[in-house]
C-alpha atoms as a PDB file:
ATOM      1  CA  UNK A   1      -6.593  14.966  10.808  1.00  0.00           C
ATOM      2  CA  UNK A   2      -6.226  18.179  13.165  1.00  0.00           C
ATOM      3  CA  UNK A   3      -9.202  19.660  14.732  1.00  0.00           C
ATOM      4  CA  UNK A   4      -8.978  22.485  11.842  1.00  0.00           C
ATOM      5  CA  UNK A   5      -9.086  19.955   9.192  1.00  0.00           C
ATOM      6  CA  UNK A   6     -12.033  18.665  10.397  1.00  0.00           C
ATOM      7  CA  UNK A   7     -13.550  21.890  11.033  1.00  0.00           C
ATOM      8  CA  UNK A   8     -12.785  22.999   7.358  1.00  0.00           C
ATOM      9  CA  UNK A   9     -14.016  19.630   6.036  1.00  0.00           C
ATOM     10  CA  UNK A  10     -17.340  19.662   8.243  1.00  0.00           C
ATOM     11  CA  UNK A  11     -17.858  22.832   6.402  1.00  0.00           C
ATOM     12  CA  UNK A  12     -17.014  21.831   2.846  1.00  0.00           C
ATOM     13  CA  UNK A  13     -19.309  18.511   3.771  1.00  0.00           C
ATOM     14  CA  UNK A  14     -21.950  20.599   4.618  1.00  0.00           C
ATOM     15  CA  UNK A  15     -22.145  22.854   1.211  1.00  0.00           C
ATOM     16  CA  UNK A  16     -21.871  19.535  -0.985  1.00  0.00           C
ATOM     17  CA  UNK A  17     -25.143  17.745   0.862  1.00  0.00           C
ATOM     18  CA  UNK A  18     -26.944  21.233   1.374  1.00  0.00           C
ATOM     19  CA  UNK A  19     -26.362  21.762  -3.211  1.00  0.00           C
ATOM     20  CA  UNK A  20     -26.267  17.862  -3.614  1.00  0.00           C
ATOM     21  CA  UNK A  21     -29.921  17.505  -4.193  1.00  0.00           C
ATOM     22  CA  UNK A  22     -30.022  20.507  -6.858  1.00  0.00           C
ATOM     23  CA  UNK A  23     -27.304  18.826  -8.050  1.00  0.00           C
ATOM     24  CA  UNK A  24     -28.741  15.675  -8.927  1.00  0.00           C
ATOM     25  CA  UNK A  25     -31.906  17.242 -10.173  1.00  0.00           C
ATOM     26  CA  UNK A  26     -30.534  19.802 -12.498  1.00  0.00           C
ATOM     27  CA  UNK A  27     -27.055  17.976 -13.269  1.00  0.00           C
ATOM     28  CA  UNK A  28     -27.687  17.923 -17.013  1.00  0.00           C
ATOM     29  CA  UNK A  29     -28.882  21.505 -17.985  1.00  0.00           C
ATOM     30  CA  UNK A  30     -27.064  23.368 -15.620  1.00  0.00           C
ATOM     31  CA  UNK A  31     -23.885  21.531 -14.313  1.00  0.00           C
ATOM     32  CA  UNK A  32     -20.887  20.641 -16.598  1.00  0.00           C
ATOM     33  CA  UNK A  33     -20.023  16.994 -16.489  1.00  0.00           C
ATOM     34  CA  UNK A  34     -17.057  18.313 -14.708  1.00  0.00           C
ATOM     35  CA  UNK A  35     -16.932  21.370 -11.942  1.00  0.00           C
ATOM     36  CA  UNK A  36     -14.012  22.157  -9.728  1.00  0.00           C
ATOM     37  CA  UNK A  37     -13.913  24.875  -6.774  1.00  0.00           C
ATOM     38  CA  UNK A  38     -11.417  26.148  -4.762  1.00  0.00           C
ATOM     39  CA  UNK A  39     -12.549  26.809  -0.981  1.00  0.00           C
ATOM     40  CA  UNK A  40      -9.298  28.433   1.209  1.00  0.00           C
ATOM     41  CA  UNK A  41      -6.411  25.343   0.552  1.00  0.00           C
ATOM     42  CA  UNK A  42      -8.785  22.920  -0.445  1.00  0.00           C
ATOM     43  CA  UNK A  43     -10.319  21.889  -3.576  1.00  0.00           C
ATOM     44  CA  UNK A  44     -13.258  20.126  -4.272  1.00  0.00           C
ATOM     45  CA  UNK A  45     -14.410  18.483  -8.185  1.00  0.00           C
ATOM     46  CA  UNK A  46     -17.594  17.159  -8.905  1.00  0.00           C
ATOM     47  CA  UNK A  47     -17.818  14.942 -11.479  1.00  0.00           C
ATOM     48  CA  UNK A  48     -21.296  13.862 -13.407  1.00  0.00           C
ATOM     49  CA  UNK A  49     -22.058  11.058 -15.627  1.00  0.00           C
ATOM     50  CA  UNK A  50     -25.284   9.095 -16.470  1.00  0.00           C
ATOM     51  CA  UNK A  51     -24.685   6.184 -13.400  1.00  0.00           C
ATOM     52  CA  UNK A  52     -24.283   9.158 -10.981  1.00  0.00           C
ATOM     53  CA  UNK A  53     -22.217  11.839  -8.860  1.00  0.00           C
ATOM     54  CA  UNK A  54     -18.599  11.664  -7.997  1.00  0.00           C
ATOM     55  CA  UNK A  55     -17.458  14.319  -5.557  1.00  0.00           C
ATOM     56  CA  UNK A  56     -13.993  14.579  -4.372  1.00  0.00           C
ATOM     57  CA  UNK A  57     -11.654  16.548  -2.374  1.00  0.00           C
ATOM     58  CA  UNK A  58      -8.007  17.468  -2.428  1.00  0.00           C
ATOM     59  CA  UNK A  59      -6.102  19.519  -0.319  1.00  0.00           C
ATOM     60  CA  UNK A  60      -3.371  21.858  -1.571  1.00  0.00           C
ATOM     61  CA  UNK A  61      -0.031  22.291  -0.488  1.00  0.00           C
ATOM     62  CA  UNK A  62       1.595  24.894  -1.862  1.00  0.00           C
ATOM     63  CA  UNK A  63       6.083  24.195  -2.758  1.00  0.00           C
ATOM     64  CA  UNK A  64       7.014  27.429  -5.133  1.00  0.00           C
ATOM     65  CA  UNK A  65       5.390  27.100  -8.175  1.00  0.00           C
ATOM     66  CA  UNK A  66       4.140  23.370  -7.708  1.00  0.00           C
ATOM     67  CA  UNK A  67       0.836  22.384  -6.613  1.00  0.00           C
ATOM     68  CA  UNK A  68       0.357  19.064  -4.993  1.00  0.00           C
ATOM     69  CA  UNK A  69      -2.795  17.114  -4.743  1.00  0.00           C
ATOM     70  CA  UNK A  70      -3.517  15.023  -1.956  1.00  0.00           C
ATOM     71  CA  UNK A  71      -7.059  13.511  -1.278  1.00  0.00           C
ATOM     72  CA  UNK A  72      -9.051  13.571   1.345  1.00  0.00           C
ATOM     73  CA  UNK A  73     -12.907  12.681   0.528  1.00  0.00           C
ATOM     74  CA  UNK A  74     -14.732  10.850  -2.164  1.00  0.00           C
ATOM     75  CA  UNK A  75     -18.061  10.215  -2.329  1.00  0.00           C
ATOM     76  CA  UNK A  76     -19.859   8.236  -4.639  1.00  0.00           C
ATOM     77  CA  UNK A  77     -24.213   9.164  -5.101  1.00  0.00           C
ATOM     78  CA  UNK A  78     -26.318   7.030  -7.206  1.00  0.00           C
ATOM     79  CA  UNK A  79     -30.464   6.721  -7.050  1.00  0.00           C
ATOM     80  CA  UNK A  80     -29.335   3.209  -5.723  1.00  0.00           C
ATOM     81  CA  UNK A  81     -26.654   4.014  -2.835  1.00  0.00           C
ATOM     82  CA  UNK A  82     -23.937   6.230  -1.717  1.00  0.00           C
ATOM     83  CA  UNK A  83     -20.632   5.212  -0.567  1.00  0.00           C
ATOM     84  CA  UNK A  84     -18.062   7.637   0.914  1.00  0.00           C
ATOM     85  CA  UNK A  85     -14.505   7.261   1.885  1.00  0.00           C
ATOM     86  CA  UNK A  86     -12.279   9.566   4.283  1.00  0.00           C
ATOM     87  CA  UNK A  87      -8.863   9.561   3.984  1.00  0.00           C
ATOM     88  CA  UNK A  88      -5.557  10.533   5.920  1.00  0.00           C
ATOM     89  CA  UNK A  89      -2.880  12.056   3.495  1.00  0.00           C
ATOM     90  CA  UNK A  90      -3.958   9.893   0.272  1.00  0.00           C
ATOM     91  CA  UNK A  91      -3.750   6.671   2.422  1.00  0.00           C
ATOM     92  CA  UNK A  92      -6.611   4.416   2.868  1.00  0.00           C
ATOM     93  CA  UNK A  93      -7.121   1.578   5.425  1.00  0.00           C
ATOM     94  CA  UNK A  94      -9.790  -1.052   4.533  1.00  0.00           C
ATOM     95  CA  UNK A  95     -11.054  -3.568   6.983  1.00  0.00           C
ATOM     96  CA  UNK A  96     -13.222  -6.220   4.688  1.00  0.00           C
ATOM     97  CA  UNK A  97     -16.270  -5.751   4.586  1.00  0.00           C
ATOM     98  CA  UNK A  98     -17.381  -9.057   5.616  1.00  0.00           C
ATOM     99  CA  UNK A  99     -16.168  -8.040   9.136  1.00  0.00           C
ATOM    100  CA  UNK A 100     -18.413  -4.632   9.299  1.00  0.00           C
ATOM    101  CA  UNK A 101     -22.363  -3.818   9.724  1.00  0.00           C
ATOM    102  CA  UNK A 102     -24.452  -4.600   6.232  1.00  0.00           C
ATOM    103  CA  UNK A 103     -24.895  -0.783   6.425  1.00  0.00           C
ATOM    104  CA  UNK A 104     -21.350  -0.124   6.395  1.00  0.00           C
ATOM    105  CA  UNK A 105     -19.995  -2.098   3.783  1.00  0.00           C
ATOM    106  CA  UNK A 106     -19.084   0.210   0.357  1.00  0.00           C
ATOM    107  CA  UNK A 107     -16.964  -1.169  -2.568  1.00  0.00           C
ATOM    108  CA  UNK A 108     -12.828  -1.500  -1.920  1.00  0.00           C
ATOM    109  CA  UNK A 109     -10.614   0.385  -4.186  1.00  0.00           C
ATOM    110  CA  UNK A 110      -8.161  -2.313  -4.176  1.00  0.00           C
ATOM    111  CA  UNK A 111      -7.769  -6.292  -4.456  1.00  0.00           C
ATOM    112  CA  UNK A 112      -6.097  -7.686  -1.546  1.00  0.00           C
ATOM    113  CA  UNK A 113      -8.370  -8.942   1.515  1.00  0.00           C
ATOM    114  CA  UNK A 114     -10.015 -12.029   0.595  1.00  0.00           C
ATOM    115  CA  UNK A 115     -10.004 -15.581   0.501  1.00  0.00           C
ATOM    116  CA  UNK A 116      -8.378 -17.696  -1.939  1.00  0.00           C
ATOM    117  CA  UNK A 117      -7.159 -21.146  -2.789  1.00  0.00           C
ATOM    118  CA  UNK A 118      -4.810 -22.783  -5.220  1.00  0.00           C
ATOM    119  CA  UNK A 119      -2.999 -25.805  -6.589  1.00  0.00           C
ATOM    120  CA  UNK A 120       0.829 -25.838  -5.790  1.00  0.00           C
ATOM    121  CA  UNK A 121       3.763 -27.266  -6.758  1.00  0.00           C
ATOM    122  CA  UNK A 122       7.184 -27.305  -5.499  1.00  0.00           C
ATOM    123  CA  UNK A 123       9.691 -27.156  -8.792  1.00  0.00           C
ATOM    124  CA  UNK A 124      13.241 -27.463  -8.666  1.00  0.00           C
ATOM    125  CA  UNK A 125      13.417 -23.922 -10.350  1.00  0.00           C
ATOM    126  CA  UNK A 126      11.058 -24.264 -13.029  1.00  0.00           C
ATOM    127  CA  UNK A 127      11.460 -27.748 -13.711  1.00  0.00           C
ATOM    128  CA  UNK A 128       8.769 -30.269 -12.600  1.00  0.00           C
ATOM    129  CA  UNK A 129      10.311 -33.124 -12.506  1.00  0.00           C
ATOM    130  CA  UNK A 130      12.261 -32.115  -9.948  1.00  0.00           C
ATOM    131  CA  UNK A 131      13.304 -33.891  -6.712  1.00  0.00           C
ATOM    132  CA  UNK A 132      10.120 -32.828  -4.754  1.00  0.00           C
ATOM    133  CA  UNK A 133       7.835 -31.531  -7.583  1.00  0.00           C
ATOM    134  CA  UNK A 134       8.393 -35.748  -8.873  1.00  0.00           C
ATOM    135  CA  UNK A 135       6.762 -37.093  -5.430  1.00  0.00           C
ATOM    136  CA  UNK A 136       3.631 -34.843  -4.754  1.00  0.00           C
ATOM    137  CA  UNK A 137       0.029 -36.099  -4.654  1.00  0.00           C
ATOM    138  CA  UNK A 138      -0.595 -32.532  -6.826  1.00  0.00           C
ATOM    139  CA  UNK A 139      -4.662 -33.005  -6.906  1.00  0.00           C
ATOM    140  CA  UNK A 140      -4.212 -32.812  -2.764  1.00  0.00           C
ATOM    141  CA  UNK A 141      -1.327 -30.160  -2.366  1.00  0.00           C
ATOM    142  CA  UNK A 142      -3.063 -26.615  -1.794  1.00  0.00           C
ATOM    143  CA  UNK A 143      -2.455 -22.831  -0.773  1.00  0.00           C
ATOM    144  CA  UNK A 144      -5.075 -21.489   1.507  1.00  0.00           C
ATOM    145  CA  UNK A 145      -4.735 -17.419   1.504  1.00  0.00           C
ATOM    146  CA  UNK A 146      -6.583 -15.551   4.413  1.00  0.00           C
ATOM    147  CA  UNK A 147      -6.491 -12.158   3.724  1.00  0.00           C
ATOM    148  CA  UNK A 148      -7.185  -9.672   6.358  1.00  0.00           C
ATOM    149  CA  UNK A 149      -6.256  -6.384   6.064  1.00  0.00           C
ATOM    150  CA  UNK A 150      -5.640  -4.236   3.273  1.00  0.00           C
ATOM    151  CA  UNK A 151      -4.503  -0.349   2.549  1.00  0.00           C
ATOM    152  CA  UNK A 152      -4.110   1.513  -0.541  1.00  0.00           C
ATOM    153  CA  UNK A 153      -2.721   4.417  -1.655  1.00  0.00           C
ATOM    154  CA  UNK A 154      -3.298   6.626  -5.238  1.00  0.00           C
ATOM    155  CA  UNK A 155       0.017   7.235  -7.090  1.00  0.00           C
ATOM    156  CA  UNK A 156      -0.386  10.975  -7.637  1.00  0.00           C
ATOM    157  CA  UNK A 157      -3.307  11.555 -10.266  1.00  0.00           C
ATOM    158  CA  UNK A 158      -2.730   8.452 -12.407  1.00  0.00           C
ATOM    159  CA  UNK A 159      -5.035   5.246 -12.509  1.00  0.00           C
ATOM    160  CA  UNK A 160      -2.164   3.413 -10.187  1.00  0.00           C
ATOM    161  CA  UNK A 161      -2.867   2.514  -6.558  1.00  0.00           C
ATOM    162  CA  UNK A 162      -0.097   0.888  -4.274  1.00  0.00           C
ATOM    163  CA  UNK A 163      -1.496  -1.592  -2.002  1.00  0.00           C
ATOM    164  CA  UNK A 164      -0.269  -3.308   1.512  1.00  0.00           C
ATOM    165  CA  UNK A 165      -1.779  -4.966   4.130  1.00  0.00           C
ATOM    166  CA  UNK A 166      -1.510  -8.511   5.904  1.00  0.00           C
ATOM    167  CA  UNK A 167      -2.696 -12.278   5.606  1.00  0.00           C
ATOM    168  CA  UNK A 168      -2.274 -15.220   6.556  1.00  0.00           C
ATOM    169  CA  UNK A 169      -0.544 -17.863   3.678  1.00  0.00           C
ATOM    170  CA  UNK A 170      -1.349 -22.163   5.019  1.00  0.00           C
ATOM    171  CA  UNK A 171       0.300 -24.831   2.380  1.00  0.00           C
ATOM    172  CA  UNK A 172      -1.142 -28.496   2.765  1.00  0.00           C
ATOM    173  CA  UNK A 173       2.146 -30.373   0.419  1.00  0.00           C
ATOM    174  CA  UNK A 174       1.009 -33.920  -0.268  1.00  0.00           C
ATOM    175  CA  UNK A 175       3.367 -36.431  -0.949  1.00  0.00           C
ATOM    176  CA  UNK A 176       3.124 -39.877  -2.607  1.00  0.00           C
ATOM    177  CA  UNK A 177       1.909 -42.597   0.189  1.00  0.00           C
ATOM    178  CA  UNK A 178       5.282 -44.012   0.001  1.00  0.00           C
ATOM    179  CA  UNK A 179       7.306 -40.615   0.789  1.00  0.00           C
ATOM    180  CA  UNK A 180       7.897 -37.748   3.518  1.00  0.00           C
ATOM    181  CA  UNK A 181       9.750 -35.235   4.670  1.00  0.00           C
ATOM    182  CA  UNK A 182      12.299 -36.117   7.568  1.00  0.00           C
ATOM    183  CA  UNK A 183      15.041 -34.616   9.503  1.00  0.00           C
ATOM    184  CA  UNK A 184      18.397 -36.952   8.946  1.00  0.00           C
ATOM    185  CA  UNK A 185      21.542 -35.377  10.855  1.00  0.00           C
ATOM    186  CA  UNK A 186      20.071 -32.058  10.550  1.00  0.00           C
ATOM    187  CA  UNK A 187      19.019 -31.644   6.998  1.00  0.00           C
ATOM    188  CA  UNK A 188      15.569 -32.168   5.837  1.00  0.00           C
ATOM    189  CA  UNK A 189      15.376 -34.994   3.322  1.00  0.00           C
ATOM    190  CA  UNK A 190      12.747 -37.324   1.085  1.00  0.00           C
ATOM    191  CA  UNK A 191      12.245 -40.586   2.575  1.00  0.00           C
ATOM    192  CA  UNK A 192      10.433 -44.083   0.965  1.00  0.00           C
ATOM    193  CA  UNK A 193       8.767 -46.600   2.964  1.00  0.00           C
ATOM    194  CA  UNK A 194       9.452 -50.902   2.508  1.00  0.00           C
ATOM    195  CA  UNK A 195       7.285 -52.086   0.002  1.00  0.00           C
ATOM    196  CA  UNK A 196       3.866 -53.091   1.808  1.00  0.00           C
ATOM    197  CA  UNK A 197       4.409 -50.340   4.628  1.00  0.00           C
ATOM    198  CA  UNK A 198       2.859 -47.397   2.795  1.00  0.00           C
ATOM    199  CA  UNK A 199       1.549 -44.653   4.899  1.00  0.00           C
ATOM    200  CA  UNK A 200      -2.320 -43.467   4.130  1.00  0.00           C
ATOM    201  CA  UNK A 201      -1.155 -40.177   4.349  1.00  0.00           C
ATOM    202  CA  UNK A 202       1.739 -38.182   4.124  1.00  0.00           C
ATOM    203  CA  UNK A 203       1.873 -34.241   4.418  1.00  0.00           C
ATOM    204  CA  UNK A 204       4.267 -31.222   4.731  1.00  0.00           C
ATOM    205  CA  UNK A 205       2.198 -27.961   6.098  1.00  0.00           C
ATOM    206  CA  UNK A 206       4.070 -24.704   6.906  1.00  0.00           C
ATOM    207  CA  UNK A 207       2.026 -21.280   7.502  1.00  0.00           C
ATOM    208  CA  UNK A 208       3.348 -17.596   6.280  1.00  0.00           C
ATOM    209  CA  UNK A 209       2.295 -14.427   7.705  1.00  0.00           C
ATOM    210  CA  UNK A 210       1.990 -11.835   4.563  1.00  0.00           C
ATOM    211  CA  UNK A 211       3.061  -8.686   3.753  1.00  0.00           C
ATOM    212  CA  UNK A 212       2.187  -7.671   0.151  1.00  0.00           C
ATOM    213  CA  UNK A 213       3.450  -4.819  -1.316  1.00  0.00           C
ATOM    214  CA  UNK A 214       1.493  -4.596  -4.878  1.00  0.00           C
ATOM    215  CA  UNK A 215       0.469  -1.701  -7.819  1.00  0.00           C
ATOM    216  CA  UNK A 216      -2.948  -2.077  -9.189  1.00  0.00           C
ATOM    217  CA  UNK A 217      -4.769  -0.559 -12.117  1.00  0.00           C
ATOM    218  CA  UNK A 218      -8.303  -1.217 -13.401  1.00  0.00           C
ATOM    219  CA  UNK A 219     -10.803  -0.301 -16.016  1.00  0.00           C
ATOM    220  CA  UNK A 220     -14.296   0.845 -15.431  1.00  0.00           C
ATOM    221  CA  UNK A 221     -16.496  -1.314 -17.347  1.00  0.00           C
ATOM    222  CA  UNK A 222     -19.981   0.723 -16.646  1.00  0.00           C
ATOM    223  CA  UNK A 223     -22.844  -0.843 -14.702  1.00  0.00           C
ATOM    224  CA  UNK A 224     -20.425  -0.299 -11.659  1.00  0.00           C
ATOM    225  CA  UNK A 225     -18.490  -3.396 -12.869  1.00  0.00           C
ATOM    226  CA  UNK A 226     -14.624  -3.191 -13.461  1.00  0.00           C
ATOM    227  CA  UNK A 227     -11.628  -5.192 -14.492  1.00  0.00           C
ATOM    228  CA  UNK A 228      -8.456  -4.803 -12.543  1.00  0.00           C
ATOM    229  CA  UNK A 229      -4.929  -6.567 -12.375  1.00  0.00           C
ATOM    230  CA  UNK A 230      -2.330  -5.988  -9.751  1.00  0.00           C
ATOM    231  CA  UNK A 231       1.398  -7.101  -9.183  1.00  0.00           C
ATOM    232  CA  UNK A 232       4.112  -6.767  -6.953  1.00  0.00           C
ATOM    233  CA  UNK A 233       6.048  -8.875  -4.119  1.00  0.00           C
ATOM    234  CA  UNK A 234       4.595 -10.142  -1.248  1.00  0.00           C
ATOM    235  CA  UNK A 235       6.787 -10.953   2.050  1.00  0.00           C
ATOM    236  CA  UNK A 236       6.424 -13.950   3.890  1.00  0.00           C
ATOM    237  CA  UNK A 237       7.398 -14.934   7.655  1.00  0.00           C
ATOM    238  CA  UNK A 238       7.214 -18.256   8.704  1.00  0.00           C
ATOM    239  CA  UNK A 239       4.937 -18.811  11.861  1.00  0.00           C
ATOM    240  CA  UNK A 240       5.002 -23.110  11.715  1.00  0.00           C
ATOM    241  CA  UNK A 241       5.894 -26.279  10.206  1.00  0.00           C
ATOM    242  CA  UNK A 242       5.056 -29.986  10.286  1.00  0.00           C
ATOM    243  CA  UNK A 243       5.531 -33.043   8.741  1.00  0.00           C
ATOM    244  CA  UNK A 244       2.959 -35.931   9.437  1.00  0.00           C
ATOM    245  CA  UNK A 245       2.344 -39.391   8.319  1.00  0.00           C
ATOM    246  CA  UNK A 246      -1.160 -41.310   8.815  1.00  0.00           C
ATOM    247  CA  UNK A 247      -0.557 -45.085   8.964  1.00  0.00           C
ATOM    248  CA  UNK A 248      -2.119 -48.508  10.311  1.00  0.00           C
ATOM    249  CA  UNK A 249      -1.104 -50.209  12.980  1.00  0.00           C
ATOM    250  CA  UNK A 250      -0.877 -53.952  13.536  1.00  0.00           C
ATOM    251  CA  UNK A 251      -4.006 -53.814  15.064  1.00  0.00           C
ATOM    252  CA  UNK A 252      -5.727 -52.244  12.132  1.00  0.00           C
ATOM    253  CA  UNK A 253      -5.819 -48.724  13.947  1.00  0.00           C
ATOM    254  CA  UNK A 254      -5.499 -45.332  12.209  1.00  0.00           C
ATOM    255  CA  UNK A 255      -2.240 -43.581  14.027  1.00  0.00           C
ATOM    256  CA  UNK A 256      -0.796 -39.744  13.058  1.00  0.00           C
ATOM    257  CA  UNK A 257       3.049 -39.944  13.633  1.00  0.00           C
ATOM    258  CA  UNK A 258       4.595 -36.349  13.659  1.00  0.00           C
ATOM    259  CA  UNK A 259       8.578 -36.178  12.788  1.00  0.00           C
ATOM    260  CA  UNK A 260      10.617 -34.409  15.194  1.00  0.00           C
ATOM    261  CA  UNK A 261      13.242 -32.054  14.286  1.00  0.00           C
ATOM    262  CA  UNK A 262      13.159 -28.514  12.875  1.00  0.00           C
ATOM    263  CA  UNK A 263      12.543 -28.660   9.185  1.00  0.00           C
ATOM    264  CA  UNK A 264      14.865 -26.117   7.919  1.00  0.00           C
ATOM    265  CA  UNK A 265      11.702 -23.823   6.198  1.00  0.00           C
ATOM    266  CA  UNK A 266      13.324 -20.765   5.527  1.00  0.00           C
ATOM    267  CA  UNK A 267      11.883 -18.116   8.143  1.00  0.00           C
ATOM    268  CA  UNK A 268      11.799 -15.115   5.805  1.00  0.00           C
ATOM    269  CA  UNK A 269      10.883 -15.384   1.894  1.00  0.00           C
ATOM    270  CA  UNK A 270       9.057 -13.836  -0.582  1.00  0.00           C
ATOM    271  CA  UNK A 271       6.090 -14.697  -3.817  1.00  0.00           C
ATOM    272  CA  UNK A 272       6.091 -12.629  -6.316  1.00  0.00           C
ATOM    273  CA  UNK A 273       2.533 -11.901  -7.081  1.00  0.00           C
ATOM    274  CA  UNK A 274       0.020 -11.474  -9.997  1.00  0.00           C
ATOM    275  CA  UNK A 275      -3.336 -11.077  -9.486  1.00  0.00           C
ATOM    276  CA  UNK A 276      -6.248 -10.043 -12.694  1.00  0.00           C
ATOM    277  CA  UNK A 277     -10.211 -10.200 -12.068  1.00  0.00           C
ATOM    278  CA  UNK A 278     -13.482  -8.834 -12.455  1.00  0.00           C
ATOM    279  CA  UNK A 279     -15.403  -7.091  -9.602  1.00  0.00           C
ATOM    280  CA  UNK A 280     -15.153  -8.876  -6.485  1.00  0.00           C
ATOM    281  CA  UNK A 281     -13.719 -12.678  -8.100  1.00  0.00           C
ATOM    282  CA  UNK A 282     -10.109 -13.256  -9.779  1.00  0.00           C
ATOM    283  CA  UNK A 283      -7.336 -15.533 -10.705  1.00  0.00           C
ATOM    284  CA  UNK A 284      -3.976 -15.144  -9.091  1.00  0.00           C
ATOM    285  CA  UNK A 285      -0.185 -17.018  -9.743  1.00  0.00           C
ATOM    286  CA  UNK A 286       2.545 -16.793  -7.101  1.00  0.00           C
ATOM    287  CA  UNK A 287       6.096 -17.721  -7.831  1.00  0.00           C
ATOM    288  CA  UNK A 288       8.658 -18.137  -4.643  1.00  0.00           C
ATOM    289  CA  UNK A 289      12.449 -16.991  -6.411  1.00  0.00           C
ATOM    290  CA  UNK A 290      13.989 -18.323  -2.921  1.00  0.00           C
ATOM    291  CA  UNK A 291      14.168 -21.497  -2.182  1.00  0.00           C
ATOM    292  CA  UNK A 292      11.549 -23.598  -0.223  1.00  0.00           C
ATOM    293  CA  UNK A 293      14.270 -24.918   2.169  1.00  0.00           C
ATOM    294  CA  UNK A 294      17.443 -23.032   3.722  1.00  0.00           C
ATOM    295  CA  UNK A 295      20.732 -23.759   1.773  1.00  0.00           C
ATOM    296  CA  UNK A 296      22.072 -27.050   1.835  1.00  0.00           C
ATOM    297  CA  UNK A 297      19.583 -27.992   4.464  1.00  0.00           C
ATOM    298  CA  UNK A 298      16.929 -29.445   1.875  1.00  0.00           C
ATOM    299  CA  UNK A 299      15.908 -30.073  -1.488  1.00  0.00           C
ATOM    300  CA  UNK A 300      16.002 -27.256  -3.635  1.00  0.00           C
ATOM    301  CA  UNK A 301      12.183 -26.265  -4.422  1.00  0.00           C
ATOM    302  CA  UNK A 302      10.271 -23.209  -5.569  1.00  0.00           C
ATOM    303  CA  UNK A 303       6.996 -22.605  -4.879  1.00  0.00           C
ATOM    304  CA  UNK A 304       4.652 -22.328  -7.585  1.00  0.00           C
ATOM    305  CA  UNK A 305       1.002 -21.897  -7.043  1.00  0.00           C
ATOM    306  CA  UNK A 306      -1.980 -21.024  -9.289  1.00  0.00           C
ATOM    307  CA  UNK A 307      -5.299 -20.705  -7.845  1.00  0.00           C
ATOM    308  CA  UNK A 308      -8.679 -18.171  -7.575  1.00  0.00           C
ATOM    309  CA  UNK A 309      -9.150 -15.608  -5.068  1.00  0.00           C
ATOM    310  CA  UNK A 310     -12.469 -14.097  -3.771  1.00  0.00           C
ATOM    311  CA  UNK A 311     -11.950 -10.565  -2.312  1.00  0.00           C
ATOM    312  CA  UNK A 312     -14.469  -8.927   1.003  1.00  0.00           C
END
C-alpha cells in the first residue's frame, strides 16, 4: 500500500473509531442495519446486527461504466472483542495463530493451516485388494499434515474465497511383518521374508511439501460459529523417502536395516482435496489420481487417505 493509501486509510480509520462508539450506542434507533459512504475512491459499509458491528472498506477503481470492488479493511466489534484485518488488493496472508501473541490472534477466514491426521491406503485405482493396498498393516499406516501457511482471497462479492498456502504432507505406510518395499534392478518391488524370519517392523515413509490451491464457502451459524467446506487440488513435491525394516538378530538384539536404492516416489504429484467442518475442527479425504510410484518403476497405487484436521 503507497504512502497515499495509507494516508487516506489513516483518515477513514480515524472517522470510523471517532463515530464507532455512537455507533454502538445508538445502532438501533438511528442507524440502518446497513449504511454505505463514499469518501474520494473509497467506500466504506457498516453493517449492524444483534452479535455486533461489521465495518468494511473497498476501494474503487473506476473501467468506463464498471465499478470494481476490491477490499481493503474489515473490522469486526462485539461487547466481547474486536478483530480487524488489513488487506493488499483483496489478498490476505494468515500466519496461524498458534505462532502469534494471545493478543494478536483473531479468527481465519479460511481452512487451511492446521494439523491433521488420517488413515491411508494405497489402492490399485480404487480397488483395495490391490497389490499394495492387500499387504498394509492399515490400523498403523497414517498421513501426518503440518500446515503452515495459508492465504485467501474473496471471489468478487460472492460467499467464495480461493485459498493457497504451504505444508508439510509425512506418510508412515505399514506393511505386513512379512513384506517391504525394495529396490530389485532398479524398480521398486514387494518383497516376503522365509517363514520364521519375519521382521517386527516394516515401513515405507516419504514426505511432500504442499501447495494447495482450494475454493471455500461457509455458512454463518450465529453465536460466531460457522460451517464451511472447501475443495480443490493440492500440489505435492517430494522432499524424502525410506524404506526400513526392524528385526532380531541372533543375539536377540533389536536392529533397523534401511534399503538402499532410490525408490522411484514420483517427485511431483498431486491430492485432490475435500475438506467440511465446523469452527476451528473438520474432516478431510484426499485422493492421489497419479500414481504412488513412477511408471513401470513400481506397483501401481493411489493414495487414499481419510482423516480429521484441526485448523490454528
Amino acid at each position: 500500500m503507497n504512502h497515499q493509501n495509507y494516508h487516506t486509510m489513516r483518515k477513514i480509520t480515524s472517522v470510523i473509531l471517532f463515530l464507532l462508539p455512537a455507533f454502538l450506542l445508538t445502532a438501533s434507533p438511528f442507524l440502518p442495519a446497513d449504511t454505505t459512504f463514499q469518501y474520494h475512491n473509497r467506500k466504506v459499509v457498516i453493517r449492524d446486527n444483534p452479535e455486533g458491528m461489521n465495518i468494511t472498506v473497498y476501494h474503487l477503481d473506476a473501467q468506463g461504466d464498471t465499478i470494481r470492488d476490491s477490499k481493503l479493511y474489515e473490522g469486526i466489534f462485539t461487547e466481547e472483542k474486536s478483530i480487524e484485518r488489513r488487506y493488499e488488493t483483496g489478498f490476505e496472508i494468515s500466519v496461524p495463530d498458534i505462532f502469534k501473541p494471545r493478543e494478536e490472534r483473531c479468527e481465519s477466514r479460511s481452512q487451511w493451516a492446521g494439523f491433521g491426521i488420517g488413515f491411508t491406503n494405497l489402492p490399485e485405482g480404487l480397488d483395495f485388494n490391490g497389490e499394495l493396498a492387500s499387504v498394509l498393516h492399515l490400523s498403523r499406516s497414517l498421513q501426518y499434515n503440518l500446515n503452515l501457511l495459508e492465504g485467501s482471497w474473496q471471489m468478487g462479492n460472492s460467499n467464495f474465497y480461493g485459498v493457497t498456502g504451504m505444508g508439510i504432507q509425512f506418510n508412515s505406510i505399514h506393511f505386513q511383518r512379512n513384506k517391504a518395499i525394495e529396490v530389485v534392478d532398479y524398480r521398486s518391488v514387494i518383497t516376503t521374508t522365509e517363514a520364521g524370519e519375519e521382521y517386527n517392523n516394516s515401513r515405507l515413509h516419504y514426505t511432500y511439501l504442499t501447495f494447495p490451491f482450494l475454493v471455500e464457502t461457509s455458512w454463518d451459524l450465529g453465536q460466531r460459529s460457522f460451517f464451511f467446506i472447501n475443495a480443490g487440488l493440492v500440489a505435492k513435491v517430494k522432499t524424502a523417502s525410506s524404506s526400513k525394516v526392524w528385526y532380531h538378530d541372533e543375539n536377540g538384539k533389536e536392529q533397523k536395516m534401511k534399503f538402499p536404492g532410490d525408490l522411484n516416489i514420483r517427485p511431483l504429484t498431486c491430492d485432490v482435496l475435500v475438506q467440511a467442518g465446523y469452527n476451528n475442527a473438520g474432516i478431510f479425504a484426499a485422493y492421489a489420481p497419479l500414481a504412488l510410484f513412477r511408471e513401470n518403476r513400481g506397483p501401481v497405487a493411489h493414495q487414499v487417505t481419510f482423516g480429521l484436521q484441526l485448523y490454528f
